[in-house]
C-alpha atoms as a PDB file:
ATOM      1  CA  UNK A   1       0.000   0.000   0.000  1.00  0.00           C
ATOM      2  CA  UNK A   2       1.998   2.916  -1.228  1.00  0.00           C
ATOM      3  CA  UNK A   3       0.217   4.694  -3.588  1.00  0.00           C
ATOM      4  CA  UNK A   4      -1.193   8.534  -2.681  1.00  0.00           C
ATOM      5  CA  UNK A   5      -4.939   7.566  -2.905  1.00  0.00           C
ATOM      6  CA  UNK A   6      -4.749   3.883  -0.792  1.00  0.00           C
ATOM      7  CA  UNK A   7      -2.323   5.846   1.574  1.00  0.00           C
ATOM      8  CA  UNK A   8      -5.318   8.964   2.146  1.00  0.00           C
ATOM      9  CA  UNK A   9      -8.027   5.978   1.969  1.00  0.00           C
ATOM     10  CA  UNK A  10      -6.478   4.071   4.995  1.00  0.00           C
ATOM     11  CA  UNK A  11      -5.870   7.636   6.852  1.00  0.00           C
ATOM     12  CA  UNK A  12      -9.373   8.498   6.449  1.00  0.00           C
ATOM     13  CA  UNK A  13     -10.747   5.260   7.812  1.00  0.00           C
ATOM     14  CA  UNK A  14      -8.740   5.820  11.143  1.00  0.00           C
ATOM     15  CA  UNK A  15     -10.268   8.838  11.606  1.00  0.00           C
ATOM     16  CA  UNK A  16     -13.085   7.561  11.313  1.00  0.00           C
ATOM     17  CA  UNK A  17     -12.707   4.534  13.916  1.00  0.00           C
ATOM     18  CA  UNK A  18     -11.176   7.508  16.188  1.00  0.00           C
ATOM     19  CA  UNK A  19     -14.526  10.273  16.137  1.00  0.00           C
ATOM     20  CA  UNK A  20     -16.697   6.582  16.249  1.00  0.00           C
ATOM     21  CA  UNK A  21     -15.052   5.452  19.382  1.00  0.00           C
ATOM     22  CA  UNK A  22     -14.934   9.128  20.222  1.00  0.00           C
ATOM     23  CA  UNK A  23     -19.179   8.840  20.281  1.00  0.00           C
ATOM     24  CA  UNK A  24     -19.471   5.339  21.852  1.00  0.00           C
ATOM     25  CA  UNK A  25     -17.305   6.855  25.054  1.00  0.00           C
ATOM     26  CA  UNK A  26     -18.992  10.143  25.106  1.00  0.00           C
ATOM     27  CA  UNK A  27     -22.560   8.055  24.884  1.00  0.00           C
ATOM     28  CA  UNK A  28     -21.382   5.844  27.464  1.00  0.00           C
ATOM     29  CA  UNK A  29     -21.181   3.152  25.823  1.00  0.00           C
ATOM     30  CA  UNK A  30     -17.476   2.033  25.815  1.00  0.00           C
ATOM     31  CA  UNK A  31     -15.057   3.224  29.175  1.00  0.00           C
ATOM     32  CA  UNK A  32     -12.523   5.428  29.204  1.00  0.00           C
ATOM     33  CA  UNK A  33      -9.902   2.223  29.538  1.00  0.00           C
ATOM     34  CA  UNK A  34     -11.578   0.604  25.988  1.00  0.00           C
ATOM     35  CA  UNK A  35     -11.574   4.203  24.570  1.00  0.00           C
ATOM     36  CA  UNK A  36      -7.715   4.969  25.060  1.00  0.00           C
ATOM     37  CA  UNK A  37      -6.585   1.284  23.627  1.00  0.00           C
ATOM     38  CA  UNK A  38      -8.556   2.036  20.937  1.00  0.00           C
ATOM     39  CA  UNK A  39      -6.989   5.898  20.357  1.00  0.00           C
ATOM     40  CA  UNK A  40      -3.321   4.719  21.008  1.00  0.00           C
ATOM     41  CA  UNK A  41      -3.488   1.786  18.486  1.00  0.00           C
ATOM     42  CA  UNK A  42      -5.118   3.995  15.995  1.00  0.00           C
ATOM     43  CA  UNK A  43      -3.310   7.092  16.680  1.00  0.00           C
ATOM     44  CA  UNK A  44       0.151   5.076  16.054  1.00  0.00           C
ATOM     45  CA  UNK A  45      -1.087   3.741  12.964  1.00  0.00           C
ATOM     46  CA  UNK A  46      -1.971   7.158  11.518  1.00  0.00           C
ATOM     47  CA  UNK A  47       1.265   8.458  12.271  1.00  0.00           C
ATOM     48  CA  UNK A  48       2.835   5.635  10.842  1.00  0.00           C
ATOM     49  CA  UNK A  49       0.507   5.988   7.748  1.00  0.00           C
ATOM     50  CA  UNK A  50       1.344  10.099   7.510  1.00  0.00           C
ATOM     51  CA  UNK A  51       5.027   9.356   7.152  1.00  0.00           C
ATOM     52  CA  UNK A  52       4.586   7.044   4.244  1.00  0.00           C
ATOM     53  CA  UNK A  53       2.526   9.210   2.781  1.00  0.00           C
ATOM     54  CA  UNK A  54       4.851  12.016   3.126  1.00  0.00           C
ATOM     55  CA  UNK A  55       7.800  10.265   1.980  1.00  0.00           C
ATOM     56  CA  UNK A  56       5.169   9.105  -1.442  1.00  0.00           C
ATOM     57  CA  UNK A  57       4.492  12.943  -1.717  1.00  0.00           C
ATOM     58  CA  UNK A  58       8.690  13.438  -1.497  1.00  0.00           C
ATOM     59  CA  UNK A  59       9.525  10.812  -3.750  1.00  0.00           C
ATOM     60  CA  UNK A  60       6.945  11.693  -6.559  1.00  0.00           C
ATOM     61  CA  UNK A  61       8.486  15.637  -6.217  1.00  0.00           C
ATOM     62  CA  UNK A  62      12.344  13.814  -6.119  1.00  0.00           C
ATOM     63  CA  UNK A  63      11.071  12.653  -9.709  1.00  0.00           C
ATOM     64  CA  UNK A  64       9.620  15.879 -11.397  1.00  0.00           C
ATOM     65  CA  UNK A  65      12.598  17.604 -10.445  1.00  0.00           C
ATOM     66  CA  UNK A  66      14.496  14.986 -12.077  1.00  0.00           C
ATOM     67  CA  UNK A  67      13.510  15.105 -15.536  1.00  0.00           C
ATOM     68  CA  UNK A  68      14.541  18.418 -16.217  1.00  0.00           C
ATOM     69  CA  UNK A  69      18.258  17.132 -15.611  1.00  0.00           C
ATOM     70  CA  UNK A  70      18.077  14.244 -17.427  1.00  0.00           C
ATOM     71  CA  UNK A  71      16.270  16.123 -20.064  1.00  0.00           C
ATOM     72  CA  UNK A  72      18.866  18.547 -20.307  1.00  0.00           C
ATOM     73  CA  UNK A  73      21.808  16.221 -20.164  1.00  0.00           C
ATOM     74  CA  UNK A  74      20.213  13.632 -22.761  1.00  0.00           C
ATOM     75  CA  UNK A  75      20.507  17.036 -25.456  1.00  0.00           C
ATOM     76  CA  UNK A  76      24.275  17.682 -24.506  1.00  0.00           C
ATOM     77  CA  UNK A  77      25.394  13.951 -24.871  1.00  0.00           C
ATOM     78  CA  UNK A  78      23.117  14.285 -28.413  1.00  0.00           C
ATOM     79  CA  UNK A  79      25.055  17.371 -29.342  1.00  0.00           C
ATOM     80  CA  UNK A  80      28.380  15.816 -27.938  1.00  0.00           C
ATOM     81  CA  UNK A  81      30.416  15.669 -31.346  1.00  0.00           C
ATOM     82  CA  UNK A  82      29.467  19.680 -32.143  1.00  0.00           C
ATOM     83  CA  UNK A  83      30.137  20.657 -28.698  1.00  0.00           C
ATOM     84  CA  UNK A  84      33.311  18.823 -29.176  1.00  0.00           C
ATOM     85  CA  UNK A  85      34.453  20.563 -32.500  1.00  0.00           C
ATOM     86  CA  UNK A  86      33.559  23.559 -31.491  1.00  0.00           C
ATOM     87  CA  UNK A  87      35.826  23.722 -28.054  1.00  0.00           C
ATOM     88  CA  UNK A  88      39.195  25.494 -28.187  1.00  0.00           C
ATOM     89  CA  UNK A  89      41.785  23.143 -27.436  1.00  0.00           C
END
């Protein structure tokens, strides 16, 4: 599960299981005991979720500023042999 969308998906469903556990206690229907095992385990796994999606959000950027470069270098190699002849030696 990497991809943005999944990544979002899975975060929203937390937060969801958080504000629904977040009723039950409030209507008295879970304790406050049942209520923080449930916000722990789900607050760890959205913070473990946020950094992968930060680090998908990083890595797709890492490759748009990429293909500029390799862009720019694929021309020079291209245009090598006049670069070449037309250096002073």
């Amino acid at each position: 599960m990497d991809s943005r969308a999944e990544l979002l998906k899975e975060i929203n469903k937390l937060n969801e299981k958080l504000s629904r556990a977040r009723e039950l206690f409030l209507n008295g229907d879970i304790d406050a005991s049942d209520y923080k095992t449930i916000k722990s385990e789900n607050e760890h796994k959205l913070e473990v979720l946020e950094v992968k999606l930060a680090e998908t959000i990083n890595a797709k950027r890492q490759k748009e500023d990429i293909v500029p470069i390799v862009v720019k270098a694929i021309e020079r190699l291209t245009r090598l042999d006049v670069i070449y002849s037309q250096s002073i030696i």
